[in-house]
PDB file of N, CA and C in Angstrom:
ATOM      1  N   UNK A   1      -0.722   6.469  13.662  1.00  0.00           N
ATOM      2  CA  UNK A   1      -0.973   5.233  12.945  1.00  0.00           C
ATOM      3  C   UNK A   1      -1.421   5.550  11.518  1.00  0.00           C
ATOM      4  N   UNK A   2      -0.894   4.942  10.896  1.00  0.00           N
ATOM      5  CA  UNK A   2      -1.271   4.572   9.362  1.00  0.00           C
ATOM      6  C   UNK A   2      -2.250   3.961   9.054  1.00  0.00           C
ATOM      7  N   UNK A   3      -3.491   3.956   8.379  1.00  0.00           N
ATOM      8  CA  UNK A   3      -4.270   2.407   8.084  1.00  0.00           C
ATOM      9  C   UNK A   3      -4.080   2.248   6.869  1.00  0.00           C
ATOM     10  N   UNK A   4      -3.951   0.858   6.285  1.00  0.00           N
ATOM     11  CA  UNK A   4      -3.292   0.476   5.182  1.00  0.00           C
ATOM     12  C   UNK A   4      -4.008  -0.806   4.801  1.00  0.00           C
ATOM     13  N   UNK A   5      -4.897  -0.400   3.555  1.00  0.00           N
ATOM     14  CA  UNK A   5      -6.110  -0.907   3.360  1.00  0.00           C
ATOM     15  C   UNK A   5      -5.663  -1.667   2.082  1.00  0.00           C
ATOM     16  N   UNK A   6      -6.250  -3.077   1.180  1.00  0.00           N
ATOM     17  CA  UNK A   6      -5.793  -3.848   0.498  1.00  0.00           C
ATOM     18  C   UNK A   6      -7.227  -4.419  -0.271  1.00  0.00           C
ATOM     19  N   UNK A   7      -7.182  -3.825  -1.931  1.00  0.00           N
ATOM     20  CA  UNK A   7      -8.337  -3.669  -2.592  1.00  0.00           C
ATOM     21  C   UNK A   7      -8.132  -5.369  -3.856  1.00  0.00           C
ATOM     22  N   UNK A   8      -9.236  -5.636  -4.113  1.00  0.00           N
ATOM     23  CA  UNK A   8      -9.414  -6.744  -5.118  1.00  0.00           C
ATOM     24  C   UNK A   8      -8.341  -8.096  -4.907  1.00  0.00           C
ATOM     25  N   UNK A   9      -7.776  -8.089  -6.099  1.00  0.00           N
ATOM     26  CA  UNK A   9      -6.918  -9.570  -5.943  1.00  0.00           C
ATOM     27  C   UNK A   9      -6.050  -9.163  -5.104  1.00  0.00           C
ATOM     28  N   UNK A  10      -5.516  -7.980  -4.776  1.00  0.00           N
ATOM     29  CA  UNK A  10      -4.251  -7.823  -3.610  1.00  0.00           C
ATOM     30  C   UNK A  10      -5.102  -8.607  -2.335  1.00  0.00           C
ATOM     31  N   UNK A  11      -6.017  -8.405  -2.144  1.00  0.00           N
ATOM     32  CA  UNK A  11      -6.560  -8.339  -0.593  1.00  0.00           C
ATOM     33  C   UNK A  11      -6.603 -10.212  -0.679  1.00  0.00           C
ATOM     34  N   UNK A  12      -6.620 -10.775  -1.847  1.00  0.00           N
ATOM     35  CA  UNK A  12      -6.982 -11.891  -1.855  1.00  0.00           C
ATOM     36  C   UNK A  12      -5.591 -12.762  -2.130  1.00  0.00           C
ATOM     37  N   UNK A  13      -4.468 -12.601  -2.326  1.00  0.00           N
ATOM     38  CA  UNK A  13      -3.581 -13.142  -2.408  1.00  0.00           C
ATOM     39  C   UNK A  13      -2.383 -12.713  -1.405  1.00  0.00           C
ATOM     40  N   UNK A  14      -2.659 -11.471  -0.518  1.00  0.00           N
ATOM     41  CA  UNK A  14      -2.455 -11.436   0.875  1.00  0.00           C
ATOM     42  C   UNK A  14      -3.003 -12.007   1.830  1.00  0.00           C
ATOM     43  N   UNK A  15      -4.220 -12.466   1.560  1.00  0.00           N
ATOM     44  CA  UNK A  15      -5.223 -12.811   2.825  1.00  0.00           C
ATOM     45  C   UNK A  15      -5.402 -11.557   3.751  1.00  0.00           C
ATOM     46  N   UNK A  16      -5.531 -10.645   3.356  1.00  0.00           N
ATOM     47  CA  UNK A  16      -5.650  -9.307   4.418  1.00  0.00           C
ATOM     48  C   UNK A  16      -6.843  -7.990   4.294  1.00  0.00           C
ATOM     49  N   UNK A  17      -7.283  -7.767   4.176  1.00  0.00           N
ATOM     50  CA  UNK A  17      -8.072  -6.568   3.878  1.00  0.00           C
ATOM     51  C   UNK A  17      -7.407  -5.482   4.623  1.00  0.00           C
ATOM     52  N   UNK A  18      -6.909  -5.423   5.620  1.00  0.00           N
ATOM     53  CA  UNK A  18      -6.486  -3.592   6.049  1.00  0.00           C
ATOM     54  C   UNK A  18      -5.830  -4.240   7.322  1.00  0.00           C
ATOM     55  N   UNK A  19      -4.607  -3.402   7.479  1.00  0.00           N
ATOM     56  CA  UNK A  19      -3.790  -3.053   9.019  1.00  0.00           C
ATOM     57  C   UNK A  19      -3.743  -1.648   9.009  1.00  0.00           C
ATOM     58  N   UNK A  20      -3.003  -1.930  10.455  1.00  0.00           N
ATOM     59  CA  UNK A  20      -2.740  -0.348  10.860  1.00  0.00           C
ATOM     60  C   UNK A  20      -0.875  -0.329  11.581  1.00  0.00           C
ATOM     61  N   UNK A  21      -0.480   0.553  10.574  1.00  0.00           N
ATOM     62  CA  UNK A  21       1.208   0.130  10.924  1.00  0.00           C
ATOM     63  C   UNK A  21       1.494   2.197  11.938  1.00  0.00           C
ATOM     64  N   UNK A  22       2.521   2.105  12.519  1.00  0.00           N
ATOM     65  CA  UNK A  22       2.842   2.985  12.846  1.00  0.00           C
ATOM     66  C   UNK A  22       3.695   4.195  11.918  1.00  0.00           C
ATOM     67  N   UNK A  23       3.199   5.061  12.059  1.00  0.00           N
ATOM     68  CA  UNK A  23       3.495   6.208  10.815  1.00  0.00           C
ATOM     69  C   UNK A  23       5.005   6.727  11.238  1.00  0.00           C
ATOM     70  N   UNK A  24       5.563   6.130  12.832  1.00  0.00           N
ATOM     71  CA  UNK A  24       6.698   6.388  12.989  1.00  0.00           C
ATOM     72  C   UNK A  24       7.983   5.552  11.725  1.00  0.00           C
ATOM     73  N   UNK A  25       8.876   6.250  11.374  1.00  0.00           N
ATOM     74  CA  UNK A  25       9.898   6.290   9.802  1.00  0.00           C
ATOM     75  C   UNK A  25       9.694   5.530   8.891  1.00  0.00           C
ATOM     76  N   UNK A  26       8.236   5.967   8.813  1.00  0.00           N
ATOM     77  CA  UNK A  26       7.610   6.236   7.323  1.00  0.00           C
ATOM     78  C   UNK A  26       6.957   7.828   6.925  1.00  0.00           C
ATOM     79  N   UNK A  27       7.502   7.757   5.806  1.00  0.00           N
ATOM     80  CA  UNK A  27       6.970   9.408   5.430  1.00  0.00           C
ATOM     81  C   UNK A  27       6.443   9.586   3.886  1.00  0.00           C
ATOM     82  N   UNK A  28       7.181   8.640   3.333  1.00  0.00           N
ATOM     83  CA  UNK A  28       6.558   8.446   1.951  1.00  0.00           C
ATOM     84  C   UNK A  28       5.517   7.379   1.706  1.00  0.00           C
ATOM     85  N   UNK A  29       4.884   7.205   0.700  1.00  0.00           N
ATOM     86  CA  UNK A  29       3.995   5.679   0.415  1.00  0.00           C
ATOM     87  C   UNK A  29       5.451   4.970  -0.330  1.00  0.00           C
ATOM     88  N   UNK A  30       6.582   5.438  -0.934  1.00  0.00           N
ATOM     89  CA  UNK A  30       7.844   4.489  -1.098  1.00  0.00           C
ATOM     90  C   UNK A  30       7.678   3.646   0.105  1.00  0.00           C
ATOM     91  N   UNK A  31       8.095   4.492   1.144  1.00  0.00           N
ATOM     92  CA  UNK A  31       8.654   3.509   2.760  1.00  0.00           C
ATOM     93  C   UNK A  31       7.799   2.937   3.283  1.00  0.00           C
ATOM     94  N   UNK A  32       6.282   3.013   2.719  1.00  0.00           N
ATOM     95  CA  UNK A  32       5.325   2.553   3.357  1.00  0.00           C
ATOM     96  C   UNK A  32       5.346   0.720   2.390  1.00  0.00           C
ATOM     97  N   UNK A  33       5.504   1.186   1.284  1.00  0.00           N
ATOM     98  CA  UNK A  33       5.409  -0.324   0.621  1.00  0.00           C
ATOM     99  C   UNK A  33       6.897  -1.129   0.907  1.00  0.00           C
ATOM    100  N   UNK A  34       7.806  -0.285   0.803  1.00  0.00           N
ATOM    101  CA  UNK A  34       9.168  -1.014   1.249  1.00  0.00           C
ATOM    102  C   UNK A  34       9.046  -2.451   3.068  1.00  0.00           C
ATOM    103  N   UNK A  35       8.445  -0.795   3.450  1.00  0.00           N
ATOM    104  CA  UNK A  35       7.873  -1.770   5.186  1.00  0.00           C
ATOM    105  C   UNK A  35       7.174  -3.008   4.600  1.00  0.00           C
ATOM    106  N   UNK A  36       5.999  -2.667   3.818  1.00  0.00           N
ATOM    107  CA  UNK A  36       5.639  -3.935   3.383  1.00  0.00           C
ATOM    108  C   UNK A  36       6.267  -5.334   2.955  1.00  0.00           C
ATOM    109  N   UNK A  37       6.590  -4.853   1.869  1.00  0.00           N
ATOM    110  CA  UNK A  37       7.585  -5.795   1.221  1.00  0.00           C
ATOM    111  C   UNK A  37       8.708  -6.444   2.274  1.00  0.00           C
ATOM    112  N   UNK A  38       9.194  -6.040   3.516  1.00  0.00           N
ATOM    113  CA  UNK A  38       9.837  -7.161   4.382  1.00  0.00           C
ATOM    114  C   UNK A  38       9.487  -8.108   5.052  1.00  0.00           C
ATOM    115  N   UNK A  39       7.921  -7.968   4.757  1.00  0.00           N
ATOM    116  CA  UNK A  39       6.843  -9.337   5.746  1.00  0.00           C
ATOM    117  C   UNK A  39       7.633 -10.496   5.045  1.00  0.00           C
ATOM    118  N   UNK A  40       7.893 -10.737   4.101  1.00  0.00           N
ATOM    119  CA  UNK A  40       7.775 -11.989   3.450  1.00  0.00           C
ATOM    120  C   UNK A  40       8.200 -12.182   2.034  1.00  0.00           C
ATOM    121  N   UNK A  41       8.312 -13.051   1.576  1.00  0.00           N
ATOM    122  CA  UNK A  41       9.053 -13.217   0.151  1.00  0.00           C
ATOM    123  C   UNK A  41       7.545 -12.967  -0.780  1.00  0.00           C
ATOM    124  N   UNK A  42       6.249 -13.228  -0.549  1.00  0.00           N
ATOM    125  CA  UNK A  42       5.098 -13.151  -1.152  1.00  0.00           C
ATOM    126  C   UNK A  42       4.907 -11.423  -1.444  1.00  0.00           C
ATOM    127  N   UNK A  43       4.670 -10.865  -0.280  1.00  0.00           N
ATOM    128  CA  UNK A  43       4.477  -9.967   0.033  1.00  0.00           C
ATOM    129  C   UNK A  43       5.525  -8.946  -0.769  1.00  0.00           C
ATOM    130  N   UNK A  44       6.897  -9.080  -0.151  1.00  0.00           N
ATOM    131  CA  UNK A  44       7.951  -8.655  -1.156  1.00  0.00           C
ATOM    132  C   UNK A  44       7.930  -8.534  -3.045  1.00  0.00           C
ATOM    133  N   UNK A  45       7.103  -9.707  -3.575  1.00  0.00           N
ATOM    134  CA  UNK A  45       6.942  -9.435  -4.699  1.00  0.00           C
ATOM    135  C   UNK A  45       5.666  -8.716  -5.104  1.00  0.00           C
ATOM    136  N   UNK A  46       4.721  -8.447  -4.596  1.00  0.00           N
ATOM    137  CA  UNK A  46       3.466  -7.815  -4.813  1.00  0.00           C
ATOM    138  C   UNK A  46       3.799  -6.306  -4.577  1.00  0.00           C
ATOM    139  N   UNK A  47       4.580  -5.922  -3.924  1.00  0.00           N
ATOM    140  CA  UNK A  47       4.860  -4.489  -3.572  1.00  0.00           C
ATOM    141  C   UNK A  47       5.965  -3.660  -4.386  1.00  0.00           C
ATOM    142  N   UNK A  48       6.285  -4.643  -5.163  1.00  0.00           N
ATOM    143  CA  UNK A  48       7.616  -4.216  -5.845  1.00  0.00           C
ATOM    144  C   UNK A  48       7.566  -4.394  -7.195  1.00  0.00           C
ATOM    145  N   UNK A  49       6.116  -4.609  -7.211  1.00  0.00           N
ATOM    146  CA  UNK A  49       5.168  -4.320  -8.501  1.00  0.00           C
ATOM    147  C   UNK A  49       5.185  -2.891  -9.030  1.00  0.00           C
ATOM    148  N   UNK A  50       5.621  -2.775  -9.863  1.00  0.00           N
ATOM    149  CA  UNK A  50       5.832  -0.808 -10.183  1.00  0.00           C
ATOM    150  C   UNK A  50       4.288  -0.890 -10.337  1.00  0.00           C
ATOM    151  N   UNK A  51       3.432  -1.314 -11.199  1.00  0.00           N
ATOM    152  CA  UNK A  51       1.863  -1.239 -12.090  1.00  0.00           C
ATOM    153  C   UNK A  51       0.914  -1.467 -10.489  1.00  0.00           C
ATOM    154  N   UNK A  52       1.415  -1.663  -9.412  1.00  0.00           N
ATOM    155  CA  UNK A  52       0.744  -1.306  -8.573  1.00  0.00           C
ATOM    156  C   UNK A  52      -0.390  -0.162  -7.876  1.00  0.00           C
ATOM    157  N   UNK A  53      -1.055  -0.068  -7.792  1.00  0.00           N
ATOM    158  CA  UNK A  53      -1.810   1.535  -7.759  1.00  0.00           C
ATOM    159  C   UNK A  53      -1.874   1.569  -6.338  1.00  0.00           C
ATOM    160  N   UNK A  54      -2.225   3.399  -5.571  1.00  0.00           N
ATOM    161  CA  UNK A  54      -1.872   3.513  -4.710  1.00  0.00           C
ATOM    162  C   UNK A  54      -2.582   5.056  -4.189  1.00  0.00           C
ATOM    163  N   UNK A  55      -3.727   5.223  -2.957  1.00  0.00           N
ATOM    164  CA  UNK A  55      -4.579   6.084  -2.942  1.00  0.00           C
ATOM    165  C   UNK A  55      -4.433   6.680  -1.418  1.00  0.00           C
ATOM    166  N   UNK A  56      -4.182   8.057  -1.116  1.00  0.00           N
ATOM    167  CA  UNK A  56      -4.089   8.490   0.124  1.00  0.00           C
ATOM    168  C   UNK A  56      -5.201   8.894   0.098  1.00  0.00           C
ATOM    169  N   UNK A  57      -6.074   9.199   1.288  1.00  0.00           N
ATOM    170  CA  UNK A  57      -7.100   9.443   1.541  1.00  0.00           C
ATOM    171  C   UNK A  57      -7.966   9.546   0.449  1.00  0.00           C
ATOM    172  N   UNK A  58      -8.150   8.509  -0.515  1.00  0.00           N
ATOM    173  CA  UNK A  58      -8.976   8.351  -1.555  1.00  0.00           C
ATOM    174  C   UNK A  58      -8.625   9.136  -2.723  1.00  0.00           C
ATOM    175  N   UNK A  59      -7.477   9.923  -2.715  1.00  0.00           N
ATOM    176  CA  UNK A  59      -7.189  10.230  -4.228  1.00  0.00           C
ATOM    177  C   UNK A  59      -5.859   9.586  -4.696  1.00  0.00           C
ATOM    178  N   UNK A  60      -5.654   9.082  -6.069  1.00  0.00           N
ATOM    179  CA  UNK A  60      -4.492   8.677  -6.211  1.00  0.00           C
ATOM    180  C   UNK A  60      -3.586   9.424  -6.095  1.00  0.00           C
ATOM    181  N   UNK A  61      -2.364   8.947  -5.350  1.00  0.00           N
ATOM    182  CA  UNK A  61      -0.874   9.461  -5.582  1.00  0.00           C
ATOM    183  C   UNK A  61       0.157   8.495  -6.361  1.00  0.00           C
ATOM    184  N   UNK A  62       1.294   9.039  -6.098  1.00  0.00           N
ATOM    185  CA  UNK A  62       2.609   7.761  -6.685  1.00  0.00           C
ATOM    186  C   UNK A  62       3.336   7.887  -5.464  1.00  0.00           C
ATOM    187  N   UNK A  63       4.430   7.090  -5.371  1.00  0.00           N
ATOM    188  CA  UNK A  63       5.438   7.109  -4.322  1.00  0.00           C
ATOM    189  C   UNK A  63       5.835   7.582  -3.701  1.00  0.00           C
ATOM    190  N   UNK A  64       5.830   9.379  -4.172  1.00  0.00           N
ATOM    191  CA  UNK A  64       6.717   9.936  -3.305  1.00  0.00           C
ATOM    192  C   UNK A  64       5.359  11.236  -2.465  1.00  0.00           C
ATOM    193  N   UNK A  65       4.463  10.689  -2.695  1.00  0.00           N
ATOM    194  CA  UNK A  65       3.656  11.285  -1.843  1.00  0.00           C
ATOM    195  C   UNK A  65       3.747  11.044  -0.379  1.00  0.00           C
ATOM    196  N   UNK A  66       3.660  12.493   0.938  1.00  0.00           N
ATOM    197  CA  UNK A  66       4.061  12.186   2.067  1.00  0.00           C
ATOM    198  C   UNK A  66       2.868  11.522   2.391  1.00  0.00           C
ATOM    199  N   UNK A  67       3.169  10.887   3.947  1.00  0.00           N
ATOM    200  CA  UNK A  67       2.452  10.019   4.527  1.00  0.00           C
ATOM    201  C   UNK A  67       2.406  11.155   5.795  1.00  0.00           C
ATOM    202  N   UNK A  68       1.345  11.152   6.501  1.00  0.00           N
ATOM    203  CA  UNK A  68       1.073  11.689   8.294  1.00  0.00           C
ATOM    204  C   UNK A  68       0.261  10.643   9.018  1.00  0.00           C
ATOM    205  N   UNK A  69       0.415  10.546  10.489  1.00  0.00           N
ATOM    206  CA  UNK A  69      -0.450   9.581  10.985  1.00  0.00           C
ATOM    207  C   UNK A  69      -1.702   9.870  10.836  1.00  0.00           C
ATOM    208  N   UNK A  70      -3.022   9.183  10.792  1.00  0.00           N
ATOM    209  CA  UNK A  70      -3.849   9.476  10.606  1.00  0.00           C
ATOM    210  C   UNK A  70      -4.559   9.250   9.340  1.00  0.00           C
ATOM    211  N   UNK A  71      -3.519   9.161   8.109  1.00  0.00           N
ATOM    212  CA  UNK A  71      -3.597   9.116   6.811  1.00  0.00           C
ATOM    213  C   UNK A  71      -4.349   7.196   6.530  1.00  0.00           C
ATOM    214  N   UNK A  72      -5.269   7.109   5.452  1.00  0.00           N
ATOM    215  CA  UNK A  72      -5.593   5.941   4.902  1.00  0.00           C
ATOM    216  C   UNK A  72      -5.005   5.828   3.541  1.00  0.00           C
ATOM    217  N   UNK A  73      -4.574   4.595   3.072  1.00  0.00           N
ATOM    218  CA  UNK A  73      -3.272   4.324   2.207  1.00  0.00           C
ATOM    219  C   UNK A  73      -3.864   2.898   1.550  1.00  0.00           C
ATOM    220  N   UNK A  74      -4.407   2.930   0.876  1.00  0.00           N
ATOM    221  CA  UNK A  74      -4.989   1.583  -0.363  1.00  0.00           C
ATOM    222  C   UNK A  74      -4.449   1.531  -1.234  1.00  0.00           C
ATOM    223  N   UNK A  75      -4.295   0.159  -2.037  1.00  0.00           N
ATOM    224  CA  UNK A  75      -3.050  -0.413  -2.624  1.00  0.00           C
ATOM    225  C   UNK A  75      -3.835  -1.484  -3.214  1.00  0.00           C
ATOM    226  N   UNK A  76      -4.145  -1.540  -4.689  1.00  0.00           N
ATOM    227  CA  UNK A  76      -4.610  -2.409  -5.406  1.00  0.00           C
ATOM    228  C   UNK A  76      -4.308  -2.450  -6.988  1.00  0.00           C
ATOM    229  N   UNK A  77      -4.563  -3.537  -7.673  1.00  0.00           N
ATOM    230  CA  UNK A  77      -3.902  -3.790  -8.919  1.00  0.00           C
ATOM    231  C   UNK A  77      -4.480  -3.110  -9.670  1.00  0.00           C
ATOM    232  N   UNK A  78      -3.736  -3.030 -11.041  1.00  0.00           N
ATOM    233  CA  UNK A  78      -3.607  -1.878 -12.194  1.00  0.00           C
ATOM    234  C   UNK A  78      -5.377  -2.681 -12.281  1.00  0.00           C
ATOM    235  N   UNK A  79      -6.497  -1.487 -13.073  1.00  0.00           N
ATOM    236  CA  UNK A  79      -7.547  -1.744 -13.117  1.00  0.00           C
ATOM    237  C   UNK A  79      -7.498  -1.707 -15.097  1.00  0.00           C
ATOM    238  N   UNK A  80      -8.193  -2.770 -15.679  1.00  0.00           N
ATOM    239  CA  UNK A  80      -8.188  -3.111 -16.874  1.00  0.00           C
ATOM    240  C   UNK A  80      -9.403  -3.096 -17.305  1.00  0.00           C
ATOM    241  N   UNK A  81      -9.690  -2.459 -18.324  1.00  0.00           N
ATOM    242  CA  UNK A  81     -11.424  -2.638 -18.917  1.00  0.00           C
ATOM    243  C   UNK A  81     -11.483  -2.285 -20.343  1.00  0.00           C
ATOM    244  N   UNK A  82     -12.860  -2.368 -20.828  1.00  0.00           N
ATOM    245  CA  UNK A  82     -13.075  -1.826 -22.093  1.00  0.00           C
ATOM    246  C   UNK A  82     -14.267  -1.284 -22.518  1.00  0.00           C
TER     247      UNK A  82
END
C-alpha cells in the first residue's frame, strides 16, 4: 500500500486529507497522480497541474521518482511567500 497524503488548499478542495491506494502498477509518482486524476473531472484537473509539488517520504521528488509499497506520497500546492 501506498499512503497518499493531501497538504493545504489541495486537501481542501478535494475534501480529503490522506488515502491509501495499492502500490500494485504504480511505480512512479507520474502513475501515482495519473491514478489520481481518473477519480473525476475535479480531481483530473488538480493533478495535471505541472506547479504541483510532490514529497516521498518527506523529501521532495518530481515525477519520475520510484514508488514501493510502504512509501508516503504528499501532494500540495506551489508554496508562495516573501
Amino acid at each position: 500500500m501506498i499512503k497518499v497524503v493531501f497538504f493545504a488548499a489541495l486537501r481542501e478542495q478535494l475534501e480529503c486529507s490522506e488515502l491509501s491506494l495499492s502500490s500494485k502498477n504504480i511505480t512512479t509518482v507520474a502513475d501515482l497522480k495519473n491514478q489520481l486524476a481518473s477519480k473525476n473531472q475535479q480531481w483530473q484537473t488538480l493533478f495535471n497541474n505541472t506547479s504541483l509539488l510532490s514529497a516521498v517520504n518527506h523529501e521532495m521528488v518530481d515525477n519520475e521518482q520510484h514508488l514501493k509499497s510502504g512509501d508516503e506520497v504528499a501532494f500540495f500546492p506551489p508554496v508562495t511567500g516573501g
